[in-house]
PDB file of N, CA and C in Angstrom:
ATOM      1  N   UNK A   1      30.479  52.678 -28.101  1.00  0.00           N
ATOM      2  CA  UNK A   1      31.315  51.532 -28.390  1.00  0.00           C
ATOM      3  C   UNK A   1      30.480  50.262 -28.191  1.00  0.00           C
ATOM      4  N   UNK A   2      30.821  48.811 -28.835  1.00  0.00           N
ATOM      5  CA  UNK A   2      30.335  48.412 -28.859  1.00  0.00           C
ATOM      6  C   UNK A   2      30.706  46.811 -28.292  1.00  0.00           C
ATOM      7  N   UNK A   3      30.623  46.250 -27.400  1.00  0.00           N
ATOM      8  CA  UNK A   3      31.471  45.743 -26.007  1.00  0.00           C
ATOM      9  C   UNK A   3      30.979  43.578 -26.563  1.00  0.00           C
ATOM     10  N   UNK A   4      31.799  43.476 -27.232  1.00  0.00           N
ATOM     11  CA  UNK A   4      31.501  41.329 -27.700  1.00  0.00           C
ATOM     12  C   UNK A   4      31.647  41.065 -26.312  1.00  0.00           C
ATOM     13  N   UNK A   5      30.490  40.232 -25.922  1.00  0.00           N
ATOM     14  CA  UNK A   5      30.579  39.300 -24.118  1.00  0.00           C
ATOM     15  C   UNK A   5      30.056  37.821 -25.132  1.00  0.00           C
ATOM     16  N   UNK A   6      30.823  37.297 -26.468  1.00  0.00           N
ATOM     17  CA  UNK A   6      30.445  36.633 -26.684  1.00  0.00           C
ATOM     18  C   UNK A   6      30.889  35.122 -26.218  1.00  0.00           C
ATOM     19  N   UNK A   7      32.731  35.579 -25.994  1.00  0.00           N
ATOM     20  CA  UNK A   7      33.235  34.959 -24.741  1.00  0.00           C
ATOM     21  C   UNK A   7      32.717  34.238 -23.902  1.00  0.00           C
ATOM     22  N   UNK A   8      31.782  35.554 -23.180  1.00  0.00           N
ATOM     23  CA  UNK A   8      31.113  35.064 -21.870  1.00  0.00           C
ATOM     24  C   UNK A   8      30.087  33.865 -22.115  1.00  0.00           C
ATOM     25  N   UNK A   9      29.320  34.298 -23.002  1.00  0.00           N
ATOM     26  CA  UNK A   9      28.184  33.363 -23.394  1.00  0.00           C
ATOM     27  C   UNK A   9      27.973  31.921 -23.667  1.00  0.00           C
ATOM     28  N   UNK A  10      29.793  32.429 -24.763  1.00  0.00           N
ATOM     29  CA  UNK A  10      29.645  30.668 -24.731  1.00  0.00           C
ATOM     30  C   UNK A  10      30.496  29.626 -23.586  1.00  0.00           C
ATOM     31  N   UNK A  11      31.146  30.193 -22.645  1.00  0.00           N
ATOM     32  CA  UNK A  11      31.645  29.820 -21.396  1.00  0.00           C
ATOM     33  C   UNK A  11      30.156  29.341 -20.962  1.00  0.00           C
ATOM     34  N   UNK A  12      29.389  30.045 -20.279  1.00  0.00           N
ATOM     35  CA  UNK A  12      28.205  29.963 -19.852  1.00  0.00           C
ATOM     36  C   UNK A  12      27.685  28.443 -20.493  1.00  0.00           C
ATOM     37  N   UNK A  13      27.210  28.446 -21.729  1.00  0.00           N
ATOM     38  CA  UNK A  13      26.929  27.534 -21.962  1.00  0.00           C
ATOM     39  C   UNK A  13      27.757  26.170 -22.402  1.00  0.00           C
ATOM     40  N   UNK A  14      29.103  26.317 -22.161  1.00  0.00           N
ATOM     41  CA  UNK A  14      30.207  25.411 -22.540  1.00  0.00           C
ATOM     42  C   UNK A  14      30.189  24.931 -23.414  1.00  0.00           C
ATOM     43  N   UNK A  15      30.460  26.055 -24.600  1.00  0.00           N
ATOM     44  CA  UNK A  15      30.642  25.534 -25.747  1.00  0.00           C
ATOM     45  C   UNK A  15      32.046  25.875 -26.246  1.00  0.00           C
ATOM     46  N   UNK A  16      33.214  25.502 -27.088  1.00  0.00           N
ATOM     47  CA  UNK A  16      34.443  25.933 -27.380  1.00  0.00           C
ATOM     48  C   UNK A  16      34.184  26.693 -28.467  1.00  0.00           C
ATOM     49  N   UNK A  17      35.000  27.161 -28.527  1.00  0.00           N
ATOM     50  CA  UNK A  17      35.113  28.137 -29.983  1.00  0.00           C
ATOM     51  C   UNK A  17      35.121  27.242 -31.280  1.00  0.00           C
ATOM     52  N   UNK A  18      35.863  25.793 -31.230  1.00  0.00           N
ATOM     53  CA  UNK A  18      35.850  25.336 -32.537  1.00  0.00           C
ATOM     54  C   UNK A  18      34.834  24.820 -32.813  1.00  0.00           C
ATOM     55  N   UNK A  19      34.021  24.061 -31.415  1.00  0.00           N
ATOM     56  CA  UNK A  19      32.925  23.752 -32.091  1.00  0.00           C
ATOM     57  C   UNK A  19      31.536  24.702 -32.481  1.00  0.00           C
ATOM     58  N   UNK A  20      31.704  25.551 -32.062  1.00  0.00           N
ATOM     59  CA  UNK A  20      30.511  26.791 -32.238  1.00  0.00           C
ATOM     60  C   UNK A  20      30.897  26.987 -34.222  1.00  0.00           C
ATOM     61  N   UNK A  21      32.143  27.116 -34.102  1.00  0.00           N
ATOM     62  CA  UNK A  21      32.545  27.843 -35.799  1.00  0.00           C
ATOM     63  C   UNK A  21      32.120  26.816 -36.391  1.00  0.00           C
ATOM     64  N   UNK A  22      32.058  25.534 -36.415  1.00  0.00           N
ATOM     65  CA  UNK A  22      31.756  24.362 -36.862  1.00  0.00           C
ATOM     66  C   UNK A  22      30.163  24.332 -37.000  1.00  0.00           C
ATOM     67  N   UNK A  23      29.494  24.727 -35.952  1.00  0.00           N
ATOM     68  CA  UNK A  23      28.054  24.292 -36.064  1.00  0.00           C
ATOM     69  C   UNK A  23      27.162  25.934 -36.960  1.00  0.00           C
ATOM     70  N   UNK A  24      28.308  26.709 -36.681  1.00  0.00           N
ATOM     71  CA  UNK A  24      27.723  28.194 -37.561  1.00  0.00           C
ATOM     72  C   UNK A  24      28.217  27.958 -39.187  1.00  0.00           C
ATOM     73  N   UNK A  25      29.238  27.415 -39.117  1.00  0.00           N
ATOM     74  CA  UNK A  25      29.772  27.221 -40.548  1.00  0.00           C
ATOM     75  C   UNK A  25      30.511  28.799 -40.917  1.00  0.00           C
ATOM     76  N   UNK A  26      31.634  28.994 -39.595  1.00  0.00           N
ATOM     77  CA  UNK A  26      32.743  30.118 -40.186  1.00  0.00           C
ATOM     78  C   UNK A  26      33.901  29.598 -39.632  1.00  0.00           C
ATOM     79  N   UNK A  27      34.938  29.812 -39.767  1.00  0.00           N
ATOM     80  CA  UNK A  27      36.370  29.307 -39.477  1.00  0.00           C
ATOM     81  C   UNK A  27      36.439  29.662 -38.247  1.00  0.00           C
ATOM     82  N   UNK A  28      37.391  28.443 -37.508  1.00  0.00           N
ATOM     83  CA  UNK A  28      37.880  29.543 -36.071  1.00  0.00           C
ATOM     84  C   UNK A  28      38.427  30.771 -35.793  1.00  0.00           C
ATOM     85  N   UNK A  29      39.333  31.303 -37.126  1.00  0.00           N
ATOM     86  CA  UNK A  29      39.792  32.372 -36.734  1.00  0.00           C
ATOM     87  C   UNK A  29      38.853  33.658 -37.025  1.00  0.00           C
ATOM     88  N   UNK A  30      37.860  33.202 -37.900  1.00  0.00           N
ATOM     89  CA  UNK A  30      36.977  34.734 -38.395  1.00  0.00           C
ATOM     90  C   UNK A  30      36.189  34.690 -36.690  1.00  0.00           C
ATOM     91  N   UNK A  31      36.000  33.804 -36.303  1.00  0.00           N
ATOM     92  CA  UNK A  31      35.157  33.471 -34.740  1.00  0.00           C
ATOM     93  C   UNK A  31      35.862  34.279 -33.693  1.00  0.00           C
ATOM     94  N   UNK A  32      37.270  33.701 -33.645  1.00  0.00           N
ATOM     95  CA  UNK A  32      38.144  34.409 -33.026  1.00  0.00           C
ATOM     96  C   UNK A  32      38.263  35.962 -32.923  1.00  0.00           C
ATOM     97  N   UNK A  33      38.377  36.341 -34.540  1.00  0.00           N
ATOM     98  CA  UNK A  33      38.025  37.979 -34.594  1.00  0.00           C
ATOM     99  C   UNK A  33      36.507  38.826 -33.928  1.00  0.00           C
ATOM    100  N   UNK A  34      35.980  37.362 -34.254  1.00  0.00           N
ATOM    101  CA  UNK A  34      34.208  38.009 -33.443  1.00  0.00           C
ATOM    102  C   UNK A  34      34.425  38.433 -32.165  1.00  0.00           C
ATOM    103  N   UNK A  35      34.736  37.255 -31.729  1.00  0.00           N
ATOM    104  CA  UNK A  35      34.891  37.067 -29.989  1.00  0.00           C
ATOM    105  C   UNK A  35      36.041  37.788 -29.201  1.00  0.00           C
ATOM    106  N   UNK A  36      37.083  38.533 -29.533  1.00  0.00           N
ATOM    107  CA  UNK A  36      38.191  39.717 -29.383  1.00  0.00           C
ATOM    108  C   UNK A  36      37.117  41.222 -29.808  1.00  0.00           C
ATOM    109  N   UNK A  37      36.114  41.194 -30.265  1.00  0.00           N
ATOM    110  CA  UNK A  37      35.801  42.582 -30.967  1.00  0.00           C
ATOM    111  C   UNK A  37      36.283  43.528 -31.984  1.00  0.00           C
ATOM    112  N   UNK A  38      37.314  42.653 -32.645  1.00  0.00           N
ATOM    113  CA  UNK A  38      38.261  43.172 -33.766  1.00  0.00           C
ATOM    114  C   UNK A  38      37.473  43.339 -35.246  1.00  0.00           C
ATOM    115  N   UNK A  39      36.249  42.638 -35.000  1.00  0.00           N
ATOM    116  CA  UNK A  39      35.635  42.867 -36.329  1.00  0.00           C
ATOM    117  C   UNK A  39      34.496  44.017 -36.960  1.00  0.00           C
ATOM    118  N   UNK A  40      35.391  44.304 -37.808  1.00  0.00           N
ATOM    119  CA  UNK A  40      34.124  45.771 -38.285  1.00  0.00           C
ATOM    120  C   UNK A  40      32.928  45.391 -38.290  1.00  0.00           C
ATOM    121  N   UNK A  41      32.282  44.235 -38.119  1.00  0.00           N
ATOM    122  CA  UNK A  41      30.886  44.311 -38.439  1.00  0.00           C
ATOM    123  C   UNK A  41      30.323  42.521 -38.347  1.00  0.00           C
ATOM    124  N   UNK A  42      29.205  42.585 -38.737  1.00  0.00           N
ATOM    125  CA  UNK A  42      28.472  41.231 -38.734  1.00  0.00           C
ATOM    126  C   UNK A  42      27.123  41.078 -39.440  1.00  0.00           C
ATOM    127  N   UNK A  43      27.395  40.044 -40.032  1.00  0.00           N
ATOM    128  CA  UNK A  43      26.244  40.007 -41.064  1.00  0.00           C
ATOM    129  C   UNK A  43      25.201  38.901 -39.968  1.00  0.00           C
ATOM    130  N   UNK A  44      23.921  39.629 -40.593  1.00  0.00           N
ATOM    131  CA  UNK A  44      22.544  39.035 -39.583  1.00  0.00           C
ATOM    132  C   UNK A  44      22.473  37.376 -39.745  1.00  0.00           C
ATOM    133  N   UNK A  45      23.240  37.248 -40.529  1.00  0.00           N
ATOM    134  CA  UNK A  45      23.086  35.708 -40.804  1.00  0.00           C
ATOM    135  C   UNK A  45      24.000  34.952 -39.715  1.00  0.00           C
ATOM    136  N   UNK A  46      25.047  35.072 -39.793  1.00  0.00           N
ATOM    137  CA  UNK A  46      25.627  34.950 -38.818  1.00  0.00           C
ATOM    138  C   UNK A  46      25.712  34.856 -37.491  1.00  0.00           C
ATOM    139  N   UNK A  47      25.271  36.146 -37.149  1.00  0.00           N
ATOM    140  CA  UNK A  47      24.259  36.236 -35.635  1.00  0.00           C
ATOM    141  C   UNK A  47      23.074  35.829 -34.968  1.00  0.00           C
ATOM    142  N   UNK A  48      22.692  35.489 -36.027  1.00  0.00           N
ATOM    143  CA  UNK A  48      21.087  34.407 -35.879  1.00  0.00           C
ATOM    144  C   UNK A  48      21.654  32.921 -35.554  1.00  0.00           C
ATOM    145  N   UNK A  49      22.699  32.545 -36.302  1.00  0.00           N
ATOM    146  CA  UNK A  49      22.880  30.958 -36.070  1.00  0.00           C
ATOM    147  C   UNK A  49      23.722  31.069 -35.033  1.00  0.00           C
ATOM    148  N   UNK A  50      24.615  32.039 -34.485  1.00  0.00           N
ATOM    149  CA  UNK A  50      25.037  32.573 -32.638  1.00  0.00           C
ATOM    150  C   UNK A  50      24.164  32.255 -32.079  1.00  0.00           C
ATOM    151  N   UNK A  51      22.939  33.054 -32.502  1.00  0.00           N
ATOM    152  CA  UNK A  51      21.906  32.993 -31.462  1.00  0.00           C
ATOM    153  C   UNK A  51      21.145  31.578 -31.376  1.00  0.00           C
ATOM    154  N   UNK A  52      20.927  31.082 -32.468  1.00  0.00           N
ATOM    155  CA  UNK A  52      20.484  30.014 -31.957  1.00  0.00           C
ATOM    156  C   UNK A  52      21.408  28.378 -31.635  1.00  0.00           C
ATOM    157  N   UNK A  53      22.328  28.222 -32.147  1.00  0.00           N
ATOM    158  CA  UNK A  53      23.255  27.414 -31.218  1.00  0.00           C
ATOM    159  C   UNK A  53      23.687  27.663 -30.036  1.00  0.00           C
ATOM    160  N   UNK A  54      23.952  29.229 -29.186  1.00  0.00           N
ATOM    161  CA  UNK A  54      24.061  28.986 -28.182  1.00  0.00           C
ATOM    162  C   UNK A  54      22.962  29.929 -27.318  1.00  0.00           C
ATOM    163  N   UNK A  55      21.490  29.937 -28.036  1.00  0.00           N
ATOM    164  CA  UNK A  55      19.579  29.876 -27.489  1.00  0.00           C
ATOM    165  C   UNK A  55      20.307  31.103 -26.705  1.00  0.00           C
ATOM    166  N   UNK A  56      20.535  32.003 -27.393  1.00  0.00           N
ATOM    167  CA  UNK A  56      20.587  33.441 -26.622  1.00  0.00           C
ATOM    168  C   UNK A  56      20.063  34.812 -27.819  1.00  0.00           C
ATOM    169  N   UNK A  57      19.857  35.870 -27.217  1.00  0.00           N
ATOM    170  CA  UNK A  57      19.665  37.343 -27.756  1.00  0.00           C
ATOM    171  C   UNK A  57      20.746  37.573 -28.750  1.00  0.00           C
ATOM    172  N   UNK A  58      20.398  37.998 -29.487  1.00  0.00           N
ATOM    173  CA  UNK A  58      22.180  39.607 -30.031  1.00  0.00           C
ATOM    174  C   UNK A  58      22.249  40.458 -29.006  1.00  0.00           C
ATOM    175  N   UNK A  59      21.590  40.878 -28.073  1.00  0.00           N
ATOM    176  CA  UNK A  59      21.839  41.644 -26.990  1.00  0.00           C
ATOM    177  C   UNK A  59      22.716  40.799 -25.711  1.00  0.00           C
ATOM    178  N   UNK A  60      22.535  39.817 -25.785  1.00  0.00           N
ATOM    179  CA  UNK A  60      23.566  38.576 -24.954  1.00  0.00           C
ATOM    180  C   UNK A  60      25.145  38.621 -25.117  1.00  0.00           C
ATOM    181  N   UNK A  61      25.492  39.145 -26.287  1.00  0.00           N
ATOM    182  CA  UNK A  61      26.672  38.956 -26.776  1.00  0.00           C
ATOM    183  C   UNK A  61      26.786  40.555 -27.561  1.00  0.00           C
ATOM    184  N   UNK A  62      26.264  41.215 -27.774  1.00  0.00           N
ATOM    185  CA  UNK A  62      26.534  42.516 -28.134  1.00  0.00           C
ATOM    186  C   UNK A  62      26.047  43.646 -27.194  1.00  0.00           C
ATOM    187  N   UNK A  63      26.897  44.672 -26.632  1.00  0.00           N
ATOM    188  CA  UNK A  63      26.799  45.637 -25.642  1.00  0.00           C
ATOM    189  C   UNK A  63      26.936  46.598 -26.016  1.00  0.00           C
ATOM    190  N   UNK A  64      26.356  47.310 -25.547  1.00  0.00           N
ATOM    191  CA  UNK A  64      26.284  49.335 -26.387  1.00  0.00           C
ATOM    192  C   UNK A  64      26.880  49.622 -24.918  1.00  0.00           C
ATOM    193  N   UNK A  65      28.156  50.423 -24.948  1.00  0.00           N
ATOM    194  CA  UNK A  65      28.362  50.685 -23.759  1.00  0.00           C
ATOM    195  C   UNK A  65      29.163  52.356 -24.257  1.00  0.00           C
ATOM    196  N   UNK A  66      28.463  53.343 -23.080  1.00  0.00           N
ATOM    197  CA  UNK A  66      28.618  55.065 -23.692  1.00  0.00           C
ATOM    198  C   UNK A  66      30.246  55.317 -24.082  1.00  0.00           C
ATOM    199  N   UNK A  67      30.929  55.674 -24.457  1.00  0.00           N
ATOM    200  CA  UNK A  67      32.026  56.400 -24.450  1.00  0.00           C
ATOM    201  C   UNK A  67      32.100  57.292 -23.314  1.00  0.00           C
ATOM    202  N   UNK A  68      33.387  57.335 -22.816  1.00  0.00           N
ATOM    203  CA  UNK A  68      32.946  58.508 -21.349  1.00  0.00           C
ATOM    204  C   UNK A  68      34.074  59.576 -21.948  1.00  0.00           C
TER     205      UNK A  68
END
């Protein structure tokens, strides 16, 4: 499974959700679906401008965590 701490990240760096969707250029609510883990998937484009507005990994915000 695959565990969004993207939440966490941008707490950490105090950023809100609207303005992150704003500086990535996706709506709050597709953001919203990111940041709940509701979304089937993510395009690399996307996750690169995550990563660099809030200067972190894809491993920062994406978790491989086992199924038990």
């Amino acid at each position: 499974m695959i565990k969004v701490t993207l939440g966490l990240v941008m707490g950490q760096r105090g950023i809100t959700s609207k303005e992150l969707a704003k500086r990535i250029g996706i709506t709050p609510a597709n953001l919203s679906i990111l940041k709940t883990g509701k979304a089937r998937g993510i395009r690399f484009a996307t996750l690169e401008k995550i990563c660099q507005v809030l200067d972190c990994r894809p491993g920062d915000i994406l978790q491989y965590v086992k199924d038990e």
